[in-house]
N, C-alpha and C. Protein backbone atom coordinates (compact mmCIF):
# COMPACT_ATOMS: atom_id res chain seq x y z
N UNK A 1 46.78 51.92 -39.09
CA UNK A 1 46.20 50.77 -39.69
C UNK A 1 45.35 50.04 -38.64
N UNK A 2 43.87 49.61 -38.81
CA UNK A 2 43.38 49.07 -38.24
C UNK A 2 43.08 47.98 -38.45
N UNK A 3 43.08 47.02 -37.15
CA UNK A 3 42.85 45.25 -37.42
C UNK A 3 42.06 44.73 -36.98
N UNK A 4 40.67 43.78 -37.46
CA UNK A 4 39.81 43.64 -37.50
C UNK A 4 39.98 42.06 -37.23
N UNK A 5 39.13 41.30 -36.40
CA UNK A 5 39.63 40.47 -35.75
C UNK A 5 39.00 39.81 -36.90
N UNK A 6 37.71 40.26 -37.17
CA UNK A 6 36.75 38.94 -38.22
C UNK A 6 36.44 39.87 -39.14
N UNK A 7 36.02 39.25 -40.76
CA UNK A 7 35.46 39.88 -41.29
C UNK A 7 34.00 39.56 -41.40
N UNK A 8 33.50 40.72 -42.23
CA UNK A 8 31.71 40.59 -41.88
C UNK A 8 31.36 38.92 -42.49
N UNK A 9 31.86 38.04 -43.30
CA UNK A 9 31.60 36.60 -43.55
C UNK A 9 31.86 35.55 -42.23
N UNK A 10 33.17 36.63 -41.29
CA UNK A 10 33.32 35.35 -40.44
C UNK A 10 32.14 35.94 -38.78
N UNK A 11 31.87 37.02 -38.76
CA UNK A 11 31.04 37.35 -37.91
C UNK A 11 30.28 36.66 -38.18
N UNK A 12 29.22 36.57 -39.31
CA UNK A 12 27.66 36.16 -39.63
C UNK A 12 27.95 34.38 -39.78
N UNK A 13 29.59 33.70 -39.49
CA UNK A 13 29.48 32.44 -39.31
C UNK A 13 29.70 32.32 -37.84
N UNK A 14 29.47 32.96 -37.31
CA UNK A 14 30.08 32.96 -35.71
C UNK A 14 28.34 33.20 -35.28
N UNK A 15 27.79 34.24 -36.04
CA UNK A 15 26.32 34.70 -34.88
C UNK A 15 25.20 33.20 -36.10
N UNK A 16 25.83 32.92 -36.79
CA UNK A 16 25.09 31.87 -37.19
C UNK A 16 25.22 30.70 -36.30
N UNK A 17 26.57 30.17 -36.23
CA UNK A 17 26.97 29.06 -35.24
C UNK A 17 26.51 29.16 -33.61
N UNK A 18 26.08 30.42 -33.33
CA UNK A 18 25.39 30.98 -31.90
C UNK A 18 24.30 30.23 -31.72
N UNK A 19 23.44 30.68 -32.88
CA UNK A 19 22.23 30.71 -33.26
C UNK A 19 21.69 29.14 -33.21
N UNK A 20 22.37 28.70 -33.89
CA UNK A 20 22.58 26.70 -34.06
C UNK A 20 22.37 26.55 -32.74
N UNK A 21 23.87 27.00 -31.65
CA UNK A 21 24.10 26.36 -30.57
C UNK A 21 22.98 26.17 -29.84
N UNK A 22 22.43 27.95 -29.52
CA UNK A 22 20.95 27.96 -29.02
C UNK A 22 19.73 27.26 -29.10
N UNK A 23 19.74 27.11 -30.36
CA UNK A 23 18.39 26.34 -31.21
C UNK A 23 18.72 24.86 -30.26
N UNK A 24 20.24 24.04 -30.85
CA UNK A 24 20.10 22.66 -30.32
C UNK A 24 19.82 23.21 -28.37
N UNK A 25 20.14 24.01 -27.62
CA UNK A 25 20.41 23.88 -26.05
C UNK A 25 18.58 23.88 -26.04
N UNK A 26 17.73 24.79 -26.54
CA UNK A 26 16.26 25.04 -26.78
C UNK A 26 15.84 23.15 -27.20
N UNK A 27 15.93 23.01 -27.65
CA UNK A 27 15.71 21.72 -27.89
C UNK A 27 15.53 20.87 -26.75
N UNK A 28 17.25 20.60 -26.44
CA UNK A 28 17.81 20.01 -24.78
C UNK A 28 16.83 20.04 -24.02
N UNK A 29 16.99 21.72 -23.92
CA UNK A 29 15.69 22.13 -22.89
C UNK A 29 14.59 21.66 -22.98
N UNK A 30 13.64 21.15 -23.93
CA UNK A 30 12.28 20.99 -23.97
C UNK A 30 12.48 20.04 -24.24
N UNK A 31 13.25 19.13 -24.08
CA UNK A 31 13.34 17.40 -23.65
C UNK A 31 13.62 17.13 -22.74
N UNK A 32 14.27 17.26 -21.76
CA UNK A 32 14.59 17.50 -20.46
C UNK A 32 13.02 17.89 -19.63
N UNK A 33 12.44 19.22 -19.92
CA UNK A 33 11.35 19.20 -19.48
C UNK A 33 10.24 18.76 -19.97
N UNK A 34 10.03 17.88 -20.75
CA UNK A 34 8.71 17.05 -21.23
C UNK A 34 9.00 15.92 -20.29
N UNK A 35 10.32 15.53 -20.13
CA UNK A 35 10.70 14.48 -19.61
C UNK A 35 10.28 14.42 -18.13
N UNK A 36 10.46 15.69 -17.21
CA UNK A 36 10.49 15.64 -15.67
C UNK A 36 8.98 15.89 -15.60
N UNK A 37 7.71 16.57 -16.77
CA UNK A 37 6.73 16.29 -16.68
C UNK A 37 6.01 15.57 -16.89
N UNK A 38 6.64 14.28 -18.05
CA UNK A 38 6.02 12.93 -17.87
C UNK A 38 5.95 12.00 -16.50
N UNK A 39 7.02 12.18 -16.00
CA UNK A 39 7.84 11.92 -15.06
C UNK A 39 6.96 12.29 -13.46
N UNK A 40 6.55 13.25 -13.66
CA UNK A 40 5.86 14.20 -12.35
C UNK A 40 4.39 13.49 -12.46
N UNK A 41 4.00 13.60 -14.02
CA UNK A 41 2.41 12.67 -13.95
C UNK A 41 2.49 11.37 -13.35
N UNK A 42 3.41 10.49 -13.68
CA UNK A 42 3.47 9.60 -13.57
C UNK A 42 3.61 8.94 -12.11
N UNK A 43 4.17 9.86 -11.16
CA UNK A 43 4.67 9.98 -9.63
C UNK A 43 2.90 10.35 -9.21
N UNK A 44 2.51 11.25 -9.72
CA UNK A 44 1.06 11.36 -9.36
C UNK A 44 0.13 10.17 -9.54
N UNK A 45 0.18 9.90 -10.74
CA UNK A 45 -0.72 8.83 -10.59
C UNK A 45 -0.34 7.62 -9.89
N UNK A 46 0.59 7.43 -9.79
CA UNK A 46 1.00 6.18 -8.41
C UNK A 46 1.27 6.84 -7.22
N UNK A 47 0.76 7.68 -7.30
CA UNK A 47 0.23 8.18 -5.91
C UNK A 47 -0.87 8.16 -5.02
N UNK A 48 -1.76 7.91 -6.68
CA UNK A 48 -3.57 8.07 -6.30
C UNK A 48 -3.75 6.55 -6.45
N UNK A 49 -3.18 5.41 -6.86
CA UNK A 49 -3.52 4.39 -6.95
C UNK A 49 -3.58 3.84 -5.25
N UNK A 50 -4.84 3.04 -5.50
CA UNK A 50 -4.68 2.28 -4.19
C UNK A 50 -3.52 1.21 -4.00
N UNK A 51 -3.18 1.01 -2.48
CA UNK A 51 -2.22 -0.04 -2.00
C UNK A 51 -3.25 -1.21 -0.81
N UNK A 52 -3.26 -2.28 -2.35
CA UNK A 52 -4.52 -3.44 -1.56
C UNK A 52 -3.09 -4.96 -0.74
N UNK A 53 -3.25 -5.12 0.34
CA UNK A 53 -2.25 -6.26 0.64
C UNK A 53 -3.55 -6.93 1.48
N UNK A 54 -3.02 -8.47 1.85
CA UNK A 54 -3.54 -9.37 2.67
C UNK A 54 -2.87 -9.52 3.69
N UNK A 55 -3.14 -10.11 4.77
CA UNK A 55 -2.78 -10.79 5.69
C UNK A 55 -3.28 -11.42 6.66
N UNK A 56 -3.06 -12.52 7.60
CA UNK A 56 -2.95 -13.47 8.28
C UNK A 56 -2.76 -13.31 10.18
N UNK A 57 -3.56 -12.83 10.45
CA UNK A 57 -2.91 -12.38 12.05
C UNK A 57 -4.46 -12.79 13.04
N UNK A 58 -4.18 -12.54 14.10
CA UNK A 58 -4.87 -12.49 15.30
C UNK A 58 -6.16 -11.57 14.99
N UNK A 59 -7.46 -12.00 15.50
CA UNK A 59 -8.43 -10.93 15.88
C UNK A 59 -7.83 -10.16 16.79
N UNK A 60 -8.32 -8.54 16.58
CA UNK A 60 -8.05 -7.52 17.56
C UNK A 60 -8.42 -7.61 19.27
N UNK A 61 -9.48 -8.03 18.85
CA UNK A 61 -10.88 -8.36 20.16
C UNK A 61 -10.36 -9.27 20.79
N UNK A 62 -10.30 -10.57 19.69
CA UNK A 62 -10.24 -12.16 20.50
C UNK A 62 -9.02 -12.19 20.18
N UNK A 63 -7.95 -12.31 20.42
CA UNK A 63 -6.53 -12.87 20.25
C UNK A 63 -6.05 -14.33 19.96
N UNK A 64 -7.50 -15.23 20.22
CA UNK A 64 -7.49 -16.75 19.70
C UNK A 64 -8.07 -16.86 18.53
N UNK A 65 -8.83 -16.13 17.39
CA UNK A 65 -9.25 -16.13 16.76
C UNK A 65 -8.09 -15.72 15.42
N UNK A 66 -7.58 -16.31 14.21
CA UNK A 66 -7.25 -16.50 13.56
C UNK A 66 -8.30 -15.75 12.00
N UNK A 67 -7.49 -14.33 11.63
CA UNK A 67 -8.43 -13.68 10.45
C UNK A 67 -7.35 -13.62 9.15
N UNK A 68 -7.94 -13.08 8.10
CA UNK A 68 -8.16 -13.08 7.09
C UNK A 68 -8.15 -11.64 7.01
N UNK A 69 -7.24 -10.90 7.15
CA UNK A 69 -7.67 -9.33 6.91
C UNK A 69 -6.83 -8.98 5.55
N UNK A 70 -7.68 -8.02 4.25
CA UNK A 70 -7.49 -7.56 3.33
C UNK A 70 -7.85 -6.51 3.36
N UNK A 71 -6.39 -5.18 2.99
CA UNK A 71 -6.68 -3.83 3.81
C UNK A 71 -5.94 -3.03 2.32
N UNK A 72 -6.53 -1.64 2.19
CA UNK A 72 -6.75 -0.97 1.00
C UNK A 72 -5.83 0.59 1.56
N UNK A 73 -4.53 0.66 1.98
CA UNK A 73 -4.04 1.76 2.27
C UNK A 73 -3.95 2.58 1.72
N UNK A 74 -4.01 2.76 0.34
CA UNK A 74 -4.04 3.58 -0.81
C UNK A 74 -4.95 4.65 -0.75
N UNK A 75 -5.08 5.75 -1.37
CA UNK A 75 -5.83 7.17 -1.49
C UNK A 75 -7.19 7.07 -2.08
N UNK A 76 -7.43 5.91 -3.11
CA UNK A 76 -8.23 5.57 -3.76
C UNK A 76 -8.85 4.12 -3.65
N UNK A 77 -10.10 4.30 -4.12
CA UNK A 77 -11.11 2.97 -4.05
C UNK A 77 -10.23 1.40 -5.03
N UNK A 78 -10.25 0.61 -4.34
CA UNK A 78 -9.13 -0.43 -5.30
C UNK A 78 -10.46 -1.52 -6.12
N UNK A 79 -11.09 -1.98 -7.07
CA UNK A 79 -11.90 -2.51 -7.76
C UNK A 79 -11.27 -3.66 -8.01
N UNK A 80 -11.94 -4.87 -8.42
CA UNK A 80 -11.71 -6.09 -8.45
C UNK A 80 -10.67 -7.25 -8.08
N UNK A 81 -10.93 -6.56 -6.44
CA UNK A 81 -9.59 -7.49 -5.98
C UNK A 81 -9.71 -8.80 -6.14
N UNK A 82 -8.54 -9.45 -5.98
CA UNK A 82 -8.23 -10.47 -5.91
C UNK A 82 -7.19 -10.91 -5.36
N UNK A 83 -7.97 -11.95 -4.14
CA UNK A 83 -6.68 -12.63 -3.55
C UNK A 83 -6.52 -14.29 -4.02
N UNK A 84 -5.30 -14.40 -4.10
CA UNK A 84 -4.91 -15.95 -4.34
C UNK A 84 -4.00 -16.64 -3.67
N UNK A 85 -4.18 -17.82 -3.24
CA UNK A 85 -2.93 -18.49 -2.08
C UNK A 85 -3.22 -19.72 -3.10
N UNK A 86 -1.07 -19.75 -2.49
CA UNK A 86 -0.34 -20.87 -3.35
C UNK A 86 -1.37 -22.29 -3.27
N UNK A 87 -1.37 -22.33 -2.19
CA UNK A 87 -1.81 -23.72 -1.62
C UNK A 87 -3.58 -22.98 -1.19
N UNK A 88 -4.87 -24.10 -0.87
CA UNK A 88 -5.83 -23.23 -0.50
C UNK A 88 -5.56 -24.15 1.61
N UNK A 89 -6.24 -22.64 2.15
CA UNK A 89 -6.11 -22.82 3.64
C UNK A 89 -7.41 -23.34 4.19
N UNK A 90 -7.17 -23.88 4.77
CA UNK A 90 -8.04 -25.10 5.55
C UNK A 90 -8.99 -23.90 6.42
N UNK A 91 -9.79 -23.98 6.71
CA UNK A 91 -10.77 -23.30 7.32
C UNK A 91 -11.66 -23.82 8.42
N UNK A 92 -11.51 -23.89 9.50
CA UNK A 92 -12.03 -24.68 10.59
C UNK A 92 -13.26 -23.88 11.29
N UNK A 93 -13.75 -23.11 11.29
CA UNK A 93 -15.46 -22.76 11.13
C UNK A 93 -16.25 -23.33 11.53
N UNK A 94 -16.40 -24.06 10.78
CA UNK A 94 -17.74 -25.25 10.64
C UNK A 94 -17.59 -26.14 9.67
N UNK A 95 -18.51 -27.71 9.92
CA UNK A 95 -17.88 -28.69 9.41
C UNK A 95 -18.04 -28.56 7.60
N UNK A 96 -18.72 -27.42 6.71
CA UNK A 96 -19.28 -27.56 5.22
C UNK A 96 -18.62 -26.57 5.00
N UNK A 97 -17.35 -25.65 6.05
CA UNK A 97 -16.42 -24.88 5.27
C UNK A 97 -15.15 -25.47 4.25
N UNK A 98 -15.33 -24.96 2.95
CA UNK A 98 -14.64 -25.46 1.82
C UNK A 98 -13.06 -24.52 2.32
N UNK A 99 -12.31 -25.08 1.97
CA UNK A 99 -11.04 -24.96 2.00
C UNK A 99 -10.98 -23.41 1.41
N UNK A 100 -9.90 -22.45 1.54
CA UNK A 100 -10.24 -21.28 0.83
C UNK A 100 -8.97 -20.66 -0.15
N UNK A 101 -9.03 -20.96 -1.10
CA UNK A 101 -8.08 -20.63 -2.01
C UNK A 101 -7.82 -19.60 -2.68
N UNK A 102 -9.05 -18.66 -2.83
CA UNK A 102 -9.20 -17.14 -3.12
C UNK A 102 -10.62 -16.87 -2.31
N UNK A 103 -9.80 -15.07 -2.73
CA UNK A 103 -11.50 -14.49 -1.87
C UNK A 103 -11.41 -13.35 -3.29
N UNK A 104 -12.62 -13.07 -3.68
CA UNK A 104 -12.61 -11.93 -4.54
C UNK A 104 -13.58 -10.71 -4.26
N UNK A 105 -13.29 -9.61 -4.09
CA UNK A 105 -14.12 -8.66 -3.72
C UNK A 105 -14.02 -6.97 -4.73
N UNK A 106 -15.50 -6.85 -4.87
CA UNK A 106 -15.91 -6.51 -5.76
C UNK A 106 -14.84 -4.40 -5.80
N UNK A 107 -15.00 -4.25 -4.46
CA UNK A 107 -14.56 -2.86 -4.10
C UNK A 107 -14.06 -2.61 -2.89
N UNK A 108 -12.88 -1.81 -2.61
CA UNK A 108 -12.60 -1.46 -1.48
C UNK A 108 -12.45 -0.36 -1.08
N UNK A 109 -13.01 0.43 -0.48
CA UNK A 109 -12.59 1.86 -0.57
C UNK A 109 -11.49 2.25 0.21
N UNK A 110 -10.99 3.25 0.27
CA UNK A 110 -9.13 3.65 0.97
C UNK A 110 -9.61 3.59 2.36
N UNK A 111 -8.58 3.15 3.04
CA UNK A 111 -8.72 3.05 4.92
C UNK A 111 -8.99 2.14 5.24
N UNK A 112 -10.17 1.16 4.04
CA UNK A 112 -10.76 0.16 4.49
C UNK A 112 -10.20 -1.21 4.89
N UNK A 113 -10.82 -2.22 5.68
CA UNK A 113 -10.17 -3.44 5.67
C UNK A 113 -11.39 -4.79 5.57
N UNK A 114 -11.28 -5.64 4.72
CA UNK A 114 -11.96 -6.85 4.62
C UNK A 114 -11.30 -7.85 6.05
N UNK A 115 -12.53 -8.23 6.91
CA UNK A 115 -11.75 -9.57 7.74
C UNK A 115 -12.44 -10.41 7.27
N UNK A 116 -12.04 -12.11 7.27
CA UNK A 116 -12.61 -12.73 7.28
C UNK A 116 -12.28 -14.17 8.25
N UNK A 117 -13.46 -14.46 9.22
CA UNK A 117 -12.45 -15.71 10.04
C UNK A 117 -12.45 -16.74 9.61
N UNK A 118 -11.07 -17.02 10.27
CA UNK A 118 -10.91 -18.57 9.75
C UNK A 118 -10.76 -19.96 10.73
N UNK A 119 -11.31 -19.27 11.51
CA UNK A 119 -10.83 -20.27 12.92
C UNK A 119 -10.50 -19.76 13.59
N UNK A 120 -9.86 -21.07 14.75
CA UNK A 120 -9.03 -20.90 15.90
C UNK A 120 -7.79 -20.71 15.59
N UNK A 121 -7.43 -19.88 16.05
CA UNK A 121 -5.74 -19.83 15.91
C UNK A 121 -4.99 -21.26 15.84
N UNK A 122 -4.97 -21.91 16.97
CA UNK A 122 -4.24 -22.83 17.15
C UNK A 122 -4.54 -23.87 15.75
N UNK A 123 -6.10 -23.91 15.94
CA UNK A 123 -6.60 -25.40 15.27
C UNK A 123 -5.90 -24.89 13.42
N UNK A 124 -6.19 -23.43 13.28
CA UNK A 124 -5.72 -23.01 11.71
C UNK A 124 -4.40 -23.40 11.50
N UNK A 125 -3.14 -22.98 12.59
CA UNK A 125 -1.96 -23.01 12.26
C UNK A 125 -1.65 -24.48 12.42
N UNK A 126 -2.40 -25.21 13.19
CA UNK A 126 -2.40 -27.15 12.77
C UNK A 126 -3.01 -27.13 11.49
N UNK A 127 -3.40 -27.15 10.75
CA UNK A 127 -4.18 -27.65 9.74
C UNK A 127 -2.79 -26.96 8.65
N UNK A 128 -2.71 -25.63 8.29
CA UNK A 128 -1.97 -24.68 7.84
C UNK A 128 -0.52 -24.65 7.69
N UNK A 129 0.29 -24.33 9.03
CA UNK A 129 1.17 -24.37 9.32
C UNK A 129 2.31 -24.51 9.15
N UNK A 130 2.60 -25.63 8.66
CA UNK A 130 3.49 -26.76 8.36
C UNK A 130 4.28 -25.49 7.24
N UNK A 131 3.84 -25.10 6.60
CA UNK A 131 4.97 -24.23 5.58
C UNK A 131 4.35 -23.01 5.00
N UNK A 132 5.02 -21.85 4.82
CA UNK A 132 4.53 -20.29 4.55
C UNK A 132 3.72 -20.89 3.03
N UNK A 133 2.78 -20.11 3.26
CA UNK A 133 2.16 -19.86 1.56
C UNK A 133 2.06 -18.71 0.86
N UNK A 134 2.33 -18.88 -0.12
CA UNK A 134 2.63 -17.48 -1.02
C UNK A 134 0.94 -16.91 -1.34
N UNK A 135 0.72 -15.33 -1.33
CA UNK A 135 -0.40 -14.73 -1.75
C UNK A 135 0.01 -14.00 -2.75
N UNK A 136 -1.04 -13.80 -3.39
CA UNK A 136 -0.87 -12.89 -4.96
C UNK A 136 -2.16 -12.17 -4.66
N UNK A 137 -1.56 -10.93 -4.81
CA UNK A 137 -2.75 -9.81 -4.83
C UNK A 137 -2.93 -8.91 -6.07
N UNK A 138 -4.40 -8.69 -7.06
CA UNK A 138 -4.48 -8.43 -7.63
C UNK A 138 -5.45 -7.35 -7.91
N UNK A 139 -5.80 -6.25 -8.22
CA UNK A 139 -6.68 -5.21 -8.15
C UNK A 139 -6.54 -4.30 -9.32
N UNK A 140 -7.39 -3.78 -9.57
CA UNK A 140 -7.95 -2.54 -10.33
C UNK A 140 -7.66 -1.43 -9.99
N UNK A 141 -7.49 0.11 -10.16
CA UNK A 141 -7.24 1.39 -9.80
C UNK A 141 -8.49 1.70 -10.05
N UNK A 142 -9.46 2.64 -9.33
CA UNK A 142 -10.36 3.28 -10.17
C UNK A 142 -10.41 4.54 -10.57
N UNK A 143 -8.99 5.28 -10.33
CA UNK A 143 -8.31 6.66 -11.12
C UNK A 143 -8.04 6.66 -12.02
N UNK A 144 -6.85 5.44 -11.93
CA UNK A 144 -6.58 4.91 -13.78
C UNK A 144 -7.49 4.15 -14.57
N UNK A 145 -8.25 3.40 -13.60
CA UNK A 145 -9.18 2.09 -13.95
C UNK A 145 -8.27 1.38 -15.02
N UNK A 146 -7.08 1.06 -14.38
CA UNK A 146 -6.55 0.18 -15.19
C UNK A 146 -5.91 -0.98 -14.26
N UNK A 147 -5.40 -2.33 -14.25
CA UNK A 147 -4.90 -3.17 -13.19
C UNK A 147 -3.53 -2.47 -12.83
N UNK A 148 -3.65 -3.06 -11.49
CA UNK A 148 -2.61 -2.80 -10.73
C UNK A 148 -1.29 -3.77 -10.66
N UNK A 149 -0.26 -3.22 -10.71
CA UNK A 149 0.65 -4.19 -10.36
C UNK A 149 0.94 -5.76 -9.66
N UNK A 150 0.37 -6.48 -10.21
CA UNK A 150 0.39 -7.58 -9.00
C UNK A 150 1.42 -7.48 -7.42
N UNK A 151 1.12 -8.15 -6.93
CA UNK A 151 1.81 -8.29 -5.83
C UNK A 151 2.02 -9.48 -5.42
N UNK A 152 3.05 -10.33 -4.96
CA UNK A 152 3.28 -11.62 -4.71
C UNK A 152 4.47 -11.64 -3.89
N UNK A 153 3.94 -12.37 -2.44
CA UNK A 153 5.06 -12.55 -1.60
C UNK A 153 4.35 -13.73 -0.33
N UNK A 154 5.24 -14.18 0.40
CA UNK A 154 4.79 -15.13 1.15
C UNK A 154 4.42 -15.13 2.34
N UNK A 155 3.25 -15.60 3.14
CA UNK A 155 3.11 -15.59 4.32
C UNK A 155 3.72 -16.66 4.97
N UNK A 156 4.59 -16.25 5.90
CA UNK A 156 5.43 -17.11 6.76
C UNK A 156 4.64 -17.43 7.87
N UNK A 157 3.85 -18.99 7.72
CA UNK A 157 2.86 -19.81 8.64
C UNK A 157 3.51 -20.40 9.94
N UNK A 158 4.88 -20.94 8.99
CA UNK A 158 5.48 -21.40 10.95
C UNK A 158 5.98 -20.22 11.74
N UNK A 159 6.32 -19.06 11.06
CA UNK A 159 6.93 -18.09 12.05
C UNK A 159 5.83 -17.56 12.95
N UNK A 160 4.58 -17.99 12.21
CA UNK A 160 3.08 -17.64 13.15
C UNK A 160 3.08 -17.77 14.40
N UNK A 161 3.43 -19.42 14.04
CA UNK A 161 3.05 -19.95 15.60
C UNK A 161 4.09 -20.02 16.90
N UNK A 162 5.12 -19.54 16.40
CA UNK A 162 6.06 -19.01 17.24
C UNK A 162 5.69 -17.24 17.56
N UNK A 163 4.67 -16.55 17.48
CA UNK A 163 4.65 -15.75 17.77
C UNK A 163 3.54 -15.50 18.93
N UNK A 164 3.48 -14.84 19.84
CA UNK A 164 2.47 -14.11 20.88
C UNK A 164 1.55 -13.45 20.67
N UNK A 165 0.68 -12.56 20.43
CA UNK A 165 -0.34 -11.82 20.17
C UNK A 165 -1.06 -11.16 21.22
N UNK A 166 -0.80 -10.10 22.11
CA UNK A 166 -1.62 -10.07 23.26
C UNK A 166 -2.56 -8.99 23.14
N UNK A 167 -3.36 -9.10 23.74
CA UNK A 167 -4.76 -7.92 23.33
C UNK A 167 -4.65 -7.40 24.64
N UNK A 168 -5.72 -6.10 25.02
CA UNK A 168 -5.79 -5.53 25.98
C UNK A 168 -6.55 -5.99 26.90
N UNK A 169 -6.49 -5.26 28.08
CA UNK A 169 -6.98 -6.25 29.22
C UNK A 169 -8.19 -5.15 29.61
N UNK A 170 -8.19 -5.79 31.43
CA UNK A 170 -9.71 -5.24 32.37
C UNK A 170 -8.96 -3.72 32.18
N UNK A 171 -7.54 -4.05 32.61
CA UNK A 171 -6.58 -3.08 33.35
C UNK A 171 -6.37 -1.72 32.43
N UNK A 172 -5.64 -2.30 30.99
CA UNK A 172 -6.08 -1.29 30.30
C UNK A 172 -7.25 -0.57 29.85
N UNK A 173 -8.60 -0.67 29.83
CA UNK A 173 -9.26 -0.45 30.26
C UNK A 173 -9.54 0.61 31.54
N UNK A 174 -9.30 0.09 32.85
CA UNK A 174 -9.42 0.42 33.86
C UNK A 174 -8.07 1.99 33.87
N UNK A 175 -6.88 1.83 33.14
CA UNK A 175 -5.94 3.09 32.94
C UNK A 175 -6.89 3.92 32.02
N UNK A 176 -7.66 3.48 31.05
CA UNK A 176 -8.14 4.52 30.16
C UNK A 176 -9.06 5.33 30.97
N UNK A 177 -9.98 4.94 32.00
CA UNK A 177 -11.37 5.49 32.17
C UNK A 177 -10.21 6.41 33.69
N UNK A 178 -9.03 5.99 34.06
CA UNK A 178 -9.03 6.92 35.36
C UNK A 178 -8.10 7.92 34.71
N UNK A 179 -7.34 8.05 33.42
CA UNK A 179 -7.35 8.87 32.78
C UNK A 179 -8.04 10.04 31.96
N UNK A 180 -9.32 9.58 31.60
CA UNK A 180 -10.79 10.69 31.32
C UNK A 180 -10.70 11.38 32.32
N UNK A 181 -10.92 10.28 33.72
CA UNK A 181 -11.07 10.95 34.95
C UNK A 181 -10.80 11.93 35.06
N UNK A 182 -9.16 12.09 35.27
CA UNK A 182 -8.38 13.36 35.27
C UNK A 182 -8.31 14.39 34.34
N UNK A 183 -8.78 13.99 33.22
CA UNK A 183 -8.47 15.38 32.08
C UNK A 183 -9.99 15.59 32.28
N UNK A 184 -10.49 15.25 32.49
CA UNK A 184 -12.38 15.61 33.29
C UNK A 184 -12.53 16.86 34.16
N UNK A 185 -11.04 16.23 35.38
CA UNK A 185 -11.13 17.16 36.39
C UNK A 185 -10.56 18.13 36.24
N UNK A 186 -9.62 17.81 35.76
CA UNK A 186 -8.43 19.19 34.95
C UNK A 186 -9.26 20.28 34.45
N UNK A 187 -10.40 19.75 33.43
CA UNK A 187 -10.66 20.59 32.96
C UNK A 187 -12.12 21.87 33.12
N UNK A 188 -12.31 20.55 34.72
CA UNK A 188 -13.36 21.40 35.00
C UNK A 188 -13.30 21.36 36.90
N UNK A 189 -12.24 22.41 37.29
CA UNK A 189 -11.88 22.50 39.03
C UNK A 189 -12.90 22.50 39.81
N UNK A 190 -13.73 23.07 39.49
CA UNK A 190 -15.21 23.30 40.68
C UNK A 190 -15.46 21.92 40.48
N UNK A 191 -15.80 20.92 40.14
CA UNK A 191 -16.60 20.17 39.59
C UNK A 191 -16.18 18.79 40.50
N UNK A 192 -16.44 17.71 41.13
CA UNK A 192 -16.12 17.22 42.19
C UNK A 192 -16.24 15.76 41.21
């Protein structure tokens, strides 16, 4: 006598119920991956968006000079920036400079940086000083050409003036050129 575990009704409910299982895991599957490829675009394109910030520091050159630098780290050109401060900053220049409460600029391309001066160090962080002011930065993508995330955070004015700033000297200078020197001579022995 032979014993048959299923009959042919309960097989064809078993390779039916397979069949289901598969269909819903097929499903799973192609939600899961629509998902990690929405997901992957989306990592791309905030990838290509530019990263526009402001800030408040020392000229490179002059170390008494007090700038205005707006810099575009991002991969892409950033379009209709906009900067805004809480309060507007006093601008010591010259005597028909208006106070400056925004700067707006039309384009920035990636790497780039806007300076703009604002004075003397000292005389800005007297006028200024007295308490951090908040900036809001605002821009365009021109990948997405759609706006960018605002940005809003504060520049800390008194921690300014507690800070140092030192630029390079005669000396550095004078290390750079006797350094050529040597990779000069290094690289060429006959040569006096």
């Amino acid at each position: 006598m032979e014993i048959t575990m299923f009959s042919e009704t309960g097989a064809a409910w078993v390779a039916a119920a397979v069949a289901v299982g598969a269909f819903v895991l097929t499903i799973l599957q192609t939600r899961i991956a629509k998902a990690a490829v929405d997901h992957a675009k989306e990592v791309h394109l905030d990838q290509m968006q530019p990263y526009v910030f402001a800030d408040i520091r020392s000229a490179e050159h002059t170390k008494g000079l007090a700038m205005l630098v707006v810099c575009n780290e991002g991969p892409t050109v950033a379009t209709y920036v906009h900067i805004k401060f809480s309060r507007p900053l006093v601008i010591e220049r010259g005597p028909d400079d208006p106070p400056l409460g925004e700067w707006k600029i039309k384009s920035l391309p990636p790497g780039a940086q806007f300076v703009r001066p604002l004075g003397a160090m000292v005389t800005f962080l007297g006028s200024n000083g007295d308490s951090p002011v908040q900036v809001t930065v605002d821009a365009h993508g021109l990948y997405s050409n759609e706006k960018l995330e605002t940005l809003t955070y504060e520049l800390d004015l008194p921690q300014l003036k507690k800070t140092s700033a030192a630029g390079k000297t005669i000396s550095h200078a004078a290390e750079a050129l006797e350094s050529m020197a040597k990779t000069l001579k290094a690289a060429n022995p006959g040569q006096k």
